[in-house]
C-alpha atoms as a PDB file:
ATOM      1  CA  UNK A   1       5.310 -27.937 -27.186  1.00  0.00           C
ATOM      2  CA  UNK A   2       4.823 -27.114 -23.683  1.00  0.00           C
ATOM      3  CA  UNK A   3       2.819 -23.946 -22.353  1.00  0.00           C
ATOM      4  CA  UNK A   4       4.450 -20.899 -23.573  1.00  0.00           C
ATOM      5  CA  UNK A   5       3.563 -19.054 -20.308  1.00  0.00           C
ATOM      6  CA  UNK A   6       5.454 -22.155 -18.222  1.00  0.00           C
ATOM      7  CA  UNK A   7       8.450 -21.975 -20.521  1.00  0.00           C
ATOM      8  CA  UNK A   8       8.790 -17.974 -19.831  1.00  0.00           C
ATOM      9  CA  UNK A   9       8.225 -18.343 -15.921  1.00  0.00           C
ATOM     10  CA  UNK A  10      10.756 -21.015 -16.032  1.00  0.00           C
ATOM     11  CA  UNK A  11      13.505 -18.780 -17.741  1.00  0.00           C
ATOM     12  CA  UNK A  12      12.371 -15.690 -15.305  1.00  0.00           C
ATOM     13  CA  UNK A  13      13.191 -18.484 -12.478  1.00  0.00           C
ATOM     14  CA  UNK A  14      16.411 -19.587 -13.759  1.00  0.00           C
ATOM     15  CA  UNK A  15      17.744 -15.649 -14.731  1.00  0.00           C
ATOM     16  CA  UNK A  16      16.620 -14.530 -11.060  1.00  0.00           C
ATOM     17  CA  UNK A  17      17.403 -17.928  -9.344  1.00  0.00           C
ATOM     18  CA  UNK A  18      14.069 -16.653  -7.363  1.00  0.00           C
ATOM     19  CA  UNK A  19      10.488 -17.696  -7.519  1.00  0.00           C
ATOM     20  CA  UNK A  20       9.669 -14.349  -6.118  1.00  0.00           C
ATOM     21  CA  UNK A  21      11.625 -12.240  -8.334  1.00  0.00           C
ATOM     22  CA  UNK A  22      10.445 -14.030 -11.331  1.00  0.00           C
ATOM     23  CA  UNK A  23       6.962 -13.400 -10.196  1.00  0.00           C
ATOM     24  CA  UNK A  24       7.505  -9.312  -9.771  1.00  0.00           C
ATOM     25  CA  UNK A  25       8.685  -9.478 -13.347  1.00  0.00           C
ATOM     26  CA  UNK A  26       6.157 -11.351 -14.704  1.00  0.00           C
ATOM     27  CA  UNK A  27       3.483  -9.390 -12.735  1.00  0.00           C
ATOM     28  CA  UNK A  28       2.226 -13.032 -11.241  1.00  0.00           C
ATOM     29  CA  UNK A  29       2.247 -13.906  -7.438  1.00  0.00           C
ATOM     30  CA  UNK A  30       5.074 -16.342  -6.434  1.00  0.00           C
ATOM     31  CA  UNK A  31       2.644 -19.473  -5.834  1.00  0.00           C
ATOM     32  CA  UNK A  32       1.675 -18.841  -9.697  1.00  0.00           C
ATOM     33  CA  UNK A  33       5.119 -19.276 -10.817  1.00  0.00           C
ATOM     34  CA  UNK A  34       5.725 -21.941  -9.329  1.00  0.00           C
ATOM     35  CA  UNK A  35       2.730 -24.039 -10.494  1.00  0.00           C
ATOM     36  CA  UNK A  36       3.557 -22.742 -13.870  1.00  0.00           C
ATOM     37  CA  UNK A  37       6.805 -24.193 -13.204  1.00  0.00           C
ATOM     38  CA  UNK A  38       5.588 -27.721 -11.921  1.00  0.00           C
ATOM     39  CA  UNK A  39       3.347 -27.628 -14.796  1.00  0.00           C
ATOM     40  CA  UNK A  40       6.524 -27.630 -17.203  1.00  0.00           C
ATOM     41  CA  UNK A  41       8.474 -30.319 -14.903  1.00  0.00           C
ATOM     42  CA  UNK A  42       5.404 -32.696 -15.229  1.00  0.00           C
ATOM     43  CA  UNK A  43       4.908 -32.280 -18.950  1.00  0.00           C
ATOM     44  CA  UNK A  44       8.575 -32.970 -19.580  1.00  0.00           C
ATOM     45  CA  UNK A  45       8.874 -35.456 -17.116  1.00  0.00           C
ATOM     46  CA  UNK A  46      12.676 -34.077 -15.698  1.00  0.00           C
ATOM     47  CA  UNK A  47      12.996 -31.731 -12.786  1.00  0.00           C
ATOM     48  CA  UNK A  48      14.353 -28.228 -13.599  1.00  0.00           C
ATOM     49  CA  UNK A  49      13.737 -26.598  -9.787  1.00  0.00           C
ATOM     50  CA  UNK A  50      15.606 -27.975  -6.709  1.00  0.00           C
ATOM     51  CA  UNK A  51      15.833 -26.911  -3.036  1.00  0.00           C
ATOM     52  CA  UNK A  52      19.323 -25.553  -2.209  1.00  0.00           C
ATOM     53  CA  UNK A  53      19.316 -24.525   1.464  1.00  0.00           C
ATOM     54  CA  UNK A  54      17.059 -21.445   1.660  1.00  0.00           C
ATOM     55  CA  UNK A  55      17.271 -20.474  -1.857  1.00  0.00           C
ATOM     56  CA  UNK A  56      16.746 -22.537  -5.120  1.00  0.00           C
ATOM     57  CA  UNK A  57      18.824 -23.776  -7.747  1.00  0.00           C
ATOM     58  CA  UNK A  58      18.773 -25.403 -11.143  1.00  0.00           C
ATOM     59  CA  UNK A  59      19.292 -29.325 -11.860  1.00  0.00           C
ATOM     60  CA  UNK A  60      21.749 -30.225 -14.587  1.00  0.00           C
ATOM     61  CA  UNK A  61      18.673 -30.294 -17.222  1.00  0.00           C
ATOM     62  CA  UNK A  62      17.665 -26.809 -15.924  1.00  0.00           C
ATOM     63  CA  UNK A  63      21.329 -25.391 -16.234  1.00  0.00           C
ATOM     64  CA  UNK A  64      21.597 -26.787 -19.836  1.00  0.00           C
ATOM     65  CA  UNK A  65      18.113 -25.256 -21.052  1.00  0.00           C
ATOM     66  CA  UNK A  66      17.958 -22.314 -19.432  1.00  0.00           C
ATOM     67  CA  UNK A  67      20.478 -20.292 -22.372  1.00  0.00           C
ATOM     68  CA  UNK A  68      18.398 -21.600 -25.164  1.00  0.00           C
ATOM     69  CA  UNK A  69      15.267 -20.091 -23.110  1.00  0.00           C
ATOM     70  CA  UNK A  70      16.946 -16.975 -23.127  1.00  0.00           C
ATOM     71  CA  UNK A  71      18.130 -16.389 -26.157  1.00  0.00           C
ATOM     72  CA  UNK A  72      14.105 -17.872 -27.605  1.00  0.00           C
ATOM     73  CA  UNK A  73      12.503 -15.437 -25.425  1.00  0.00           C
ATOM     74  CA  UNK A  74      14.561 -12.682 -26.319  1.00  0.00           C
ATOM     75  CA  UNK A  75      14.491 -13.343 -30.014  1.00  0.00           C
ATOM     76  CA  UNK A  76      10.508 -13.505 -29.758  1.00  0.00           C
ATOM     77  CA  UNK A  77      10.385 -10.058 -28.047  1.00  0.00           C
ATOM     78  CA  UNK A  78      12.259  -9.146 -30.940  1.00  0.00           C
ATOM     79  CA  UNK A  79       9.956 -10.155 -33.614  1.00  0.00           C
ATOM     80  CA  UNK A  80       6.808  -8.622 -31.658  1.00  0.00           C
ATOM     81  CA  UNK A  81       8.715  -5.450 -31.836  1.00  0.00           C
ATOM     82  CA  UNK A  82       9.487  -5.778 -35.658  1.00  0.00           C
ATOM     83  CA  UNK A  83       5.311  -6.854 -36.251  1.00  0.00           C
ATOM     84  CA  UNK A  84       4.216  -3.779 -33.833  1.00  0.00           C
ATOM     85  CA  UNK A  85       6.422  -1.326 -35.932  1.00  0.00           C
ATOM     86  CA  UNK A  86       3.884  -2.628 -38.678  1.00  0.00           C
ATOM     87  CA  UNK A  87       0.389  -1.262 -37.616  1.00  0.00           C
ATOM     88  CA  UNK A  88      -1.869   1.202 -38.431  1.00  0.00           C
ATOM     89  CA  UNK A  89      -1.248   3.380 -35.318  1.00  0.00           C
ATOM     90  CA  UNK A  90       1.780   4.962 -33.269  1.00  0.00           C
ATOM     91  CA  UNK A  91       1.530   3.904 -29.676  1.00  0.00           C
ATOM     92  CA  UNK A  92       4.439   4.247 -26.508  1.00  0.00           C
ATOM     93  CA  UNK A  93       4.292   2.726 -23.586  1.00  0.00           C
ATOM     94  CA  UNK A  94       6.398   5.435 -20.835  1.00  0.00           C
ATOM     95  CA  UNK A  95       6.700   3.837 -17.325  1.00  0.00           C
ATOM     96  CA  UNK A  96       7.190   6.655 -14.592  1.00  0.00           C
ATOM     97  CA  UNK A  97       7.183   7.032 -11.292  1.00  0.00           C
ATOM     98  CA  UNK A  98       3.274   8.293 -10.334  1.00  0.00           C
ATOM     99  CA  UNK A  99       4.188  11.306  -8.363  1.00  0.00           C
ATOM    100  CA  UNK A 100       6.789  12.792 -11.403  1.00  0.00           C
ATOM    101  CA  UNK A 101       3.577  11.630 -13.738  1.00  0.00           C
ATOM    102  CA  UNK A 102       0.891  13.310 -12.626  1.00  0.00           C
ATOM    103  CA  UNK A 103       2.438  16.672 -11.067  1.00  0.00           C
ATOM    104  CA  UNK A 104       4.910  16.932 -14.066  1.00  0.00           C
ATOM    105  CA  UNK A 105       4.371  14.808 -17.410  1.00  0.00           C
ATOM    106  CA  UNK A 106       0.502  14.343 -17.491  1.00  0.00           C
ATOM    107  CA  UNK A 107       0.405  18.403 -17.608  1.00  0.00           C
ATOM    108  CA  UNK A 108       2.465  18.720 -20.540  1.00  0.00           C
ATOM    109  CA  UNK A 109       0.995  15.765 -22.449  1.00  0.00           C
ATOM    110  CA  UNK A 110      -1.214  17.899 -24.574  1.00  0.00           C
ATOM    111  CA  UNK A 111       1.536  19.839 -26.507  1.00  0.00           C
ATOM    112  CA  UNK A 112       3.196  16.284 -27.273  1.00  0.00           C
ATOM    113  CA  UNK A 113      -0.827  15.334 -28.113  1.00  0.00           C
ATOM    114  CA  UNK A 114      -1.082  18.595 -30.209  1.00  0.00           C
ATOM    115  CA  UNK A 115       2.825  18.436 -32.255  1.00  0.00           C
ATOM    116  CA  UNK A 116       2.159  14.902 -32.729  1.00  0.00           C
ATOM    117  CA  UNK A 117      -1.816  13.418 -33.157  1.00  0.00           C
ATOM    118  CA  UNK A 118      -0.688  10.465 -34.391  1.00  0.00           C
ATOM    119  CA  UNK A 119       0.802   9.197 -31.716  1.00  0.00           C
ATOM    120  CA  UNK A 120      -0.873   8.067 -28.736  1.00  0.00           C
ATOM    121  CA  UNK A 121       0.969   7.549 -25.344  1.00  0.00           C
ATOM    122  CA  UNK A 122       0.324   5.083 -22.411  1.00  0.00           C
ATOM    123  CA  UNK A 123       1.519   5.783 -19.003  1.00  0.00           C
ATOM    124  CA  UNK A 124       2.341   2.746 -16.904  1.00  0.00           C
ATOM    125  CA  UNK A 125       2.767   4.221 -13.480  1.00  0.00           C
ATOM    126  CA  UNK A 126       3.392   0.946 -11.228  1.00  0.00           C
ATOM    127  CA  UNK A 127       5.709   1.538  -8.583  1.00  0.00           C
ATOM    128  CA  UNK A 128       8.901  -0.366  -9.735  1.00  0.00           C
ATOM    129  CA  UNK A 129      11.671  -0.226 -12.430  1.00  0.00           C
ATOM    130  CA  UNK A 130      10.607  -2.394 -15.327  1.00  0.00           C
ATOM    131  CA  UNK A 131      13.044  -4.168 -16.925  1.00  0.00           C
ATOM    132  CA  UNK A 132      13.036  -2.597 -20.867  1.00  0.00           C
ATOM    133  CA  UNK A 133      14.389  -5.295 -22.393  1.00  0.00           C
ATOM    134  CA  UNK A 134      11.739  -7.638 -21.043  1.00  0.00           C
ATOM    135  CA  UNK A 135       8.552  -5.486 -20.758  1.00  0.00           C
ATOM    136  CA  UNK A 136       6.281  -3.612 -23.522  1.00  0.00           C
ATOM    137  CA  UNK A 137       7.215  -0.433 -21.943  1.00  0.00           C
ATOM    138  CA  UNK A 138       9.467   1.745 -24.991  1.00  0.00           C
ATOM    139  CA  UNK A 139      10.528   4.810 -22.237  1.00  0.00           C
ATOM    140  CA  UNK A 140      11.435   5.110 -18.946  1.00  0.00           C
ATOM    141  CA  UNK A 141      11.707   8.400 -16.735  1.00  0.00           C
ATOM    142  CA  UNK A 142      13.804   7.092 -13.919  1.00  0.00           C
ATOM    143  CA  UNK A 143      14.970   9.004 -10.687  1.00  0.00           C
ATOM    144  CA  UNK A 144      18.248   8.238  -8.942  1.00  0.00           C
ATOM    145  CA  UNK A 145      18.521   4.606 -10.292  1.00  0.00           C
ATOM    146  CA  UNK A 146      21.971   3.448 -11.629  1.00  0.00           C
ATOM    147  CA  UNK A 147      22.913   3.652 -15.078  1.00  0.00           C
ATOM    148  CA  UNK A 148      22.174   0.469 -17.284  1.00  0.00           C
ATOM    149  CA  UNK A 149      24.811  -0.011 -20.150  1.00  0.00           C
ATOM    150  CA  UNK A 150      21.931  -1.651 -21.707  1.00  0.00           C
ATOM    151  CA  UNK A 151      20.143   1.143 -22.725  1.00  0.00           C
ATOM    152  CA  UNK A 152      20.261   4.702 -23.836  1.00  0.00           C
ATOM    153  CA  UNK A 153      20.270   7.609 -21.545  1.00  0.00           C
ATOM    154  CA  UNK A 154      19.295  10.877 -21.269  1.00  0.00           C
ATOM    155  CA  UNK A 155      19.909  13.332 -18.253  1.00  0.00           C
ATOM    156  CA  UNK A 156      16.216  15.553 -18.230  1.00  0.00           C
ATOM    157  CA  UNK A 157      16.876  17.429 -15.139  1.00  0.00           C
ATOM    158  CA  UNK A 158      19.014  17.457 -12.231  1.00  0.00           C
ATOM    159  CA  UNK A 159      17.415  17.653  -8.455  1.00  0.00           C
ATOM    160  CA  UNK A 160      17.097  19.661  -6.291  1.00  0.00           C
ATOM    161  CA  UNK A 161      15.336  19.563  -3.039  1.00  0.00           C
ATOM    162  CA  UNK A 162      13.814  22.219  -1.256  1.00  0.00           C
ATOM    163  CA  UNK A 163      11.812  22.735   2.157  1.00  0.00           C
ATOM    164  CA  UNK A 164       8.355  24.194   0.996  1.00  0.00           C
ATOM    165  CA  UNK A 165       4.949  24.686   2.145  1.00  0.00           C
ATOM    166  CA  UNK A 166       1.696  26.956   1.641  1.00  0.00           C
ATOM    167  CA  UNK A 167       2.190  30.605   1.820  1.00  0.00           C
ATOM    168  CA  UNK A 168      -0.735  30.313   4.794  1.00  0.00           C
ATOM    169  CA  UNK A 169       1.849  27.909   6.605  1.00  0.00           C
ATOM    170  CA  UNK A 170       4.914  30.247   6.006  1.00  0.00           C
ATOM    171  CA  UNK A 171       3.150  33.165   7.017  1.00  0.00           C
ATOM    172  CA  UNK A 172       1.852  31.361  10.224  1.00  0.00           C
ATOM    173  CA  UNK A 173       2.032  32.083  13.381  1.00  0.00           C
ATOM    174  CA  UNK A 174       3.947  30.916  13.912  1.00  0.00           C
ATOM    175  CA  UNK A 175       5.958  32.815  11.278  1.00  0.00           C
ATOM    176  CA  UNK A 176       8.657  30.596   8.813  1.00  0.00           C
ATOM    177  CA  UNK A 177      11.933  32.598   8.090  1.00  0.00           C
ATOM    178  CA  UNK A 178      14.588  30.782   8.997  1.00  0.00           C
ATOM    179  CA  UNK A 179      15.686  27.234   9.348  1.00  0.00           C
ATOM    180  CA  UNK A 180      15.712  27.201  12.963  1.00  0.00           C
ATOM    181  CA  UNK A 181      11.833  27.526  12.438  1.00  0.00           C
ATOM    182  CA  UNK A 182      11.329  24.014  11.244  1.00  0.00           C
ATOM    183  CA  UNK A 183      11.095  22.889  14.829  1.00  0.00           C
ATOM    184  CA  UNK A 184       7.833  24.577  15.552  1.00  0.00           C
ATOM    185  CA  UNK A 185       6.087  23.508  12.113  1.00  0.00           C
ATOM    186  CA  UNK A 186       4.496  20.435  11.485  1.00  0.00           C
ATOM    187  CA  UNK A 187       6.338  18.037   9.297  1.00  0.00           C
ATOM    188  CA  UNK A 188       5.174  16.420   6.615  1.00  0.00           C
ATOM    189  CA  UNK A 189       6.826  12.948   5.794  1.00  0.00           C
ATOM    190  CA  UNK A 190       7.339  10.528   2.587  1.00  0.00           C
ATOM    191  CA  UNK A 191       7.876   7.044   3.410  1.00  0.00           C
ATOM    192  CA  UNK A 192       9.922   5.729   0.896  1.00  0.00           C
ATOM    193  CA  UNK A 193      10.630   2.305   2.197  1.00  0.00           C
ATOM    194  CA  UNK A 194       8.429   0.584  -0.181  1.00  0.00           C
ATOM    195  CA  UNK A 195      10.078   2.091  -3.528  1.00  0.00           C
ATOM    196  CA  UNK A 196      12.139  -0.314  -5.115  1.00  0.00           C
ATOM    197  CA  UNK A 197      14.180   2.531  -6.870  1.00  0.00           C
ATOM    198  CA  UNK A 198      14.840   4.717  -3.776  1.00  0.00           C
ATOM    199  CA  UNK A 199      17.694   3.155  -1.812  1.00  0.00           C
ATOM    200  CA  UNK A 200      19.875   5.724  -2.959  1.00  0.00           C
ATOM    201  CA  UNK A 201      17.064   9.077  -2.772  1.00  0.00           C
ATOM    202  CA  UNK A 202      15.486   7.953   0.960  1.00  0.00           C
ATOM    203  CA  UNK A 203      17.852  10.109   2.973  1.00  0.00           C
ATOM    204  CA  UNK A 204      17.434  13.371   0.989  1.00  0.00           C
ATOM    205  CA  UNK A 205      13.620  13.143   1.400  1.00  0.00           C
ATOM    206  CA  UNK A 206      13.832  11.989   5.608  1.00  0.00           C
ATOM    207  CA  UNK A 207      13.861  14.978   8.082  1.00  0.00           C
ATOM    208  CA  UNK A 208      16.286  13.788  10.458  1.00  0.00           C
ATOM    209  CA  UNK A 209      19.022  12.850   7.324  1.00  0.00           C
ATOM    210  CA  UNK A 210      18.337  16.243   6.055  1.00  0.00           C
ATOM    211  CA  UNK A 211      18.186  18.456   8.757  1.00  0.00           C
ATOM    212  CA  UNK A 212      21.651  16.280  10.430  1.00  0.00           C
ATOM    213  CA  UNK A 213      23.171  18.018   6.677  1.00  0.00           C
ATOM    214  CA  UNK A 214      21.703  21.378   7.796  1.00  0.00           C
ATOM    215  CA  UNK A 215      22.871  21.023  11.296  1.00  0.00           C
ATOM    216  CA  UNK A 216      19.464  21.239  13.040  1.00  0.00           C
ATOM    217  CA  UNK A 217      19.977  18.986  15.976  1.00  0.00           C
ATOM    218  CA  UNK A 218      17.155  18.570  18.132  1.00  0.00           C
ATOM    219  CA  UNK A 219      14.660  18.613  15.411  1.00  0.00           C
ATOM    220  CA  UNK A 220      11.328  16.327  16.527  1.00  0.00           C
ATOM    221  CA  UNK A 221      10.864  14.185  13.148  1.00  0.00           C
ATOM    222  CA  UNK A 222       8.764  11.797  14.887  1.00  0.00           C
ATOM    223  CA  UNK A 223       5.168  13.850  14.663  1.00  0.00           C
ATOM    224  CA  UNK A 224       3.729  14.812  11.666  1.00  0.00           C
ATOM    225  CA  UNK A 225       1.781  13.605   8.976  1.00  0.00           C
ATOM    226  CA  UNK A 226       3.391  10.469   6.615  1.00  0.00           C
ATOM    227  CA  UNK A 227       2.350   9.318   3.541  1.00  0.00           C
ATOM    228  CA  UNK A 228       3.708   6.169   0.915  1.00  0.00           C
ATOM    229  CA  UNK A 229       2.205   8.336  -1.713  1.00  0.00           C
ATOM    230  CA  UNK A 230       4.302  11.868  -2.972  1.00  0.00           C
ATOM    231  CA  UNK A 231       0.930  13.182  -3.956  1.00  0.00           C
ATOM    232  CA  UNK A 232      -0.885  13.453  -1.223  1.00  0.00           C
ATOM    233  CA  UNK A 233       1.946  14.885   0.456  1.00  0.00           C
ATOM    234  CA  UNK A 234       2.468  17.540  -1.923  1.00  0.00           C
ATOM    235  CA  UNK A 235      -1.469  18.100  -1.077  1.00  0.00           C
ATOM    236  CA  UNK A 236      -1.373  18.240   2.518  1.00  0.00           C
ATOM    237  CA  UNK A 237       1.453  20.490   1.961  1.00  0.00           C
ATOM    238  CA  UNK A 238      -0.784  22.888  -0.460  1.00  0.00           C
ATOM    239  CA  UNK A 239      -3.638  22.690   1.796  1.00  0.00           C
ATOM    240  CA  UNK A 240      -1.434  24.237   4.710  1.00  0.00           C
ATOM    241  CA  UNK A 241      -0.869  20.945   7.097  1.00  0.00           C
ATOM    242  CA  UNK A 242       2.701  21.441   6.989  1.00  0.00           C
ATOM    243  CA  UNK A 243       6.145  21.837   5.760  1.00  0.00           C
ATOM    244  CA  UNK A 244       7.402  18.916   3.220  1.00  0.00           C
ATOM    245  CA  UNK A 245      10.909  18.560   1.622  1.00  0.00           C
ATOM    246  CA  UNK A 246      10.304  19.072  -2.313  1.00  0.00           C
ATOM    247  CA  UNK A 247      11.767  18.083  -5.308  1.00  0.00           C
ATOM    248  CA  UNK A 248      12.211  20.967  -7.510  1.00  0.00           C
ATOM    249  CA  UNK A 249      11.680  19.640 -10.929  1.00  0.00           C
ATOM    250  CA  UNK A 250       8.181  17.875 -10.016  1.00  0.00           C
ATOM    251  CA  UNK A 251       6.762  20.644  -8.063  1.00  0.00           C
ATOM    252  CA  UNK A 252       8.402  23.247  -9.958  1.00  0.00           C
ATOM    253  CA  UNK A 253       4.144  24.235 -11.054  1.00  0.00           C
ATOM    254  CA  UNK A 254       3.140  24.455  -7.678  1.00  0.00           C
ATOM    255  CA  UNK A 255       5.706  26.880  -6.480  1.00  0.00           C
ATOM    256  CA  UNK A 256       5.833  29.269  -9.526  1.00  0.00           C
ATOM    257  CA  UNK A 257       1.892  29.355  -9.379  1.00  0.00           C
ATOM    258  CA  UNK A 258       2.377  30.340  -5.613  1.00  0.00           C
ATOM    259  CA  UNK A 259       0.202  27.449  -4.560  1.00  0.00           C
ATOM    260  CA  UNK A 260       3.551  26.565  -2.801  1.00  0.00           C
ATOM    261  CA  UNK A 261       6.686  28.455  -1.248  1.00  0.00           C
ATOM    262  CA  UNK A 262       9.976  28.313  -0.256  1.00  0.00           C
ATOM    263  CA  UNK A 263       9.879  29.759   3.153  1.00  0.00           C
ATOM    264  CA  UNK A 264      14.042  29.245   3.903  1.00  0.00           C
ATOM    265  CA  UNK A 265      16.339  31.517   1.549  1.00  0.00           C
ATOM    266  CA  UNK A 266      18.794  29.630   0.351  1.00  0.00           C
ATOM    267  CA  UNK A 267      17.476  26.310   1.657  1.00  0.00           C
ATOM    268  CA  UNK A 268      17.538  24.230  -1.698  1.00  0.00           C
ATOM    269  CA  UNK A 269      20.166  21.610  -2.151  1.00  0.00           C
ATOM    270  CA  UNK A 270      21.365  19.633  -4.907  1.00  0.00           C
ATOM    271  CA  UNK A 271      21.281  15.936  -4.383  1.00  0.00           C
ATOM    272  CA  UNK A 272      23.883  14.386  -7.025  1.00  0.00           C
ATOM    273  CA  UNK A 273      21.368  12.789  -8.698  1.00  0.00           C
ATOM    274  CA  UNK A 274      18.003  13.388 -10.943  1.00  0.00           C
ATOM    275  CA  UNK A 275      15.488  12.816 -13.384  1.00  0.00           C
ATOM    276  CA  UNK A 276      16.381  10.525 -16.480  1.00  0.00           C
ATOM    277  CA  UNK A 277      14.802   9.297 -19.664  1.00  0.00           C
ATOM    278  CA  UNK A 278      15.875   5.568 -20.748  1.00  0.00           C
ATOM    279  CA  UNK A 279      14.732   3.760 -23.718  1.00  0.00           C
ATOM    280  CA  UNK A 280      16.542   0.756 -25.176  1.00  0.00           C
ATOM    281  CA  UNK A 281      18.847   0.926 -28.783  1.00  0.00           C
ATOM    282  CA  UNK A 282      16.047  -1.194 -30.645  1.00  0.00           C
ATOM    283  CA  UNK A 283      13.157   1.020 -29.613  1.00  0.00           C
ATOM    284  CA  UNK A 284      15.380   4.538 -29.524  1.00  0.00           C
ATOM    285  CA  UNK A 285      14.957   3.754 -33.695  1.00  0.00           C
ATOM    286  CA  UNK A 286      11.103   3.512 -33.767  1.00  0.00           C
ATOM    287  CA  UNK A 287       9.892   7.170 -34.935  1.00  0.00           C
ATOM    288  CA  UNK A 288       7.450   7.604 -32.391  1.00  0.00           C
ATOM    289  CA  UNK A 289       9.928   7.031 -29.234  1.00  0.00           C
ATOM    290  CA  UNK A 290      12.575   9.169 -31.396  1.00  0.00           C
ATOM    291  CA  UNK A 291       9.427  12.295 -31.453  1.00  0.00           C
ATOM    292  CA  UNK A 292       8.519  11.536 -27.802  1.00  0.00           C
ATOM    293  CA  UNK A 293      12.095  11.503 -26.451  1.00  0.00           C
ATOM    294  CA  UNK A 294      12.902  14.924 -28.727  1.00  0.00           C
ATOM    295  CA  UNK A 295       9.642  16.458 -27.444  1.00  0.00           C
ATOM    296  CA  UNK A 296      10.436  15.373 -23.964  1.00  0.00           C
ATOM    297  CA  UNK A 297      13.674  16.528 -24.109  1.00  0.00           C
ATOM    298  CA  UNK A 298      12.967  19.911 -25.040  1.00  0.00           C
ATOM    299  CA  UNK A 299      10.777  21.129 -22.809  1.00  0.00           C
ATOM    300  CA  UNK A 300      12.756  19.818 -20.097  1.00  0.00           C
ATOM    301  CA  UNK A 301      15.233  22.176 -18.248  1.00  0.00           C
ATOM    302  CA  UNK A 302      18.649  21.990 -18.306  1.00  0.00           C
ATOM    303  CA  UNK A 303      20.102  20.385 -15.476  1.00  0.00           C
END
């Protein structure tokens, strides 16, 4: 038999029809792929990869494998679930956006830790939406991505989003009241570009977007601090460097222990969209995803 590893990057390469989406998947640089692939090509003596303009595409032994490969793969993901559900200890795997993690979920951990000692929980918090059917992640906390018919869903939280900053800031000088205020407080920005999930949650978190919505024209978004990570803005924003738009549900702490505040009265808006736990059928029957999405349920608001 040939590699197992080459075998799986060449299914990831013929599902994706992309040597660089295979190798985001597989958590492997592109160049890696594709030696794993060459590697498979030379052992079976047949190409499976071909050129095709800019992009790739299969040859005619490549397009008759590549179902088989699928259904093997998915069929031994199966049985590694069924010889997991076996051992000696509970463990989850919960893949979550960093920011939600550690200003919302790491803080409540304890009373899941405390209902349940058995169980111990893993928190992937890589920046991208992993595939459940094809990754050792059981759970999912997702934020404005699409529905997958694939898997179950449950709504945690609807958002809102809400201009806040340190009471320090608010009180100034200068002083933060009203809306018209924003334009002589610094701005503190998330750049959101990078996020593979945030194509449709970008424009509720950019100044200019939100502040077109409000009808502040003239605002100056271009100053101001920016960060890739939500954290540290939500820290420059505690520490009184400026005004940052907030989502409700992760820094709902923050602003009922006062370390944040709402200077604008009525200033929070709902976005359409929110916070949502995913797990797939197969893995929504394992007991300890069925405690942990109970648990995680119940403690969450109602949206």
């Amino acid at each position: 038999m040939p590699s197992l590893n080459a075998l799986r990057a060449f299914e990831a390469v013929a599902r994706h029809h992309s040597y660089r989406a295979a190798a985001d998947e597989l958590n492997v640089t592109p160049a890696a792929v594709k030696q794993l692939v060459a590697k498979l090509e030379h052992s079976l003596g047949t190409t499976l990869v071909t050129r095709s303009g800019r992009g790739i595409a299969l040859t005619p032994a490549g397009t008759e494998a590549a179902p088989d490969l699928r259904s093997a793969m998915e069929r031994m993901r199966g049985a590694v679930q069924k010889l997991r559900a076996h051992r000696a200890d509970a463990r989850l795997i919960v893949t979550v956006e960093a920011s939600f993690a550690t200003t919302w979920l790491v803080p409540r951990l304890e009373d899941f830790r405390t209902r349940h000692p058995g169980i111990s929980v893993l928190i992937d918090s890589a920046q991208k939406i992993v595939d459940l059917t094809r990754s050792d992640a059981d759970v999912a906390i997702r934020y404005g991505v699409a529905p997958d018919p694939r898997l179950v869903t449950h709504r945690l939280f609807a958002d809102l989003v809400v201009p806040a900053c340190s009471p320090a800031r608010a009180a100034g000088p200068p002083a933060l009241s009203v809306l018209a205020d924003l334009g002589r407080a610094p701005l503190i920005h998330w750049d959101m570009a990078h996020l593979p999930w945030a194509t449709a949650t970008r424009t509720w978190f950019d100044w200019g977007a939100w502040g077109a919505r409000e009808g502040l024209h003239g605002l100056d978004t271009g100053a101001g601090l920016r960060f890739s990570d939500y954290g540290m803005a939500v820290q420059a924003a505690i520490s009184g460097q400026g005004v940052t738009l907030a989502s409700w549900p992760i820094l709902q702490d923050p602003l009922e222990a006062g370390l944040l505040v709402q200077p604008f009265a009525n200033s929070a808006r709902a976005t359409g969209i929110g916070y949502d736990l995913v797990t797939t059928p197969e893995a929504a029957q394992r007991p300890e995803v069925a405690a942990f999405t109970d648990w995680l349920r119940g403690i969450a608001e109602p949206g």
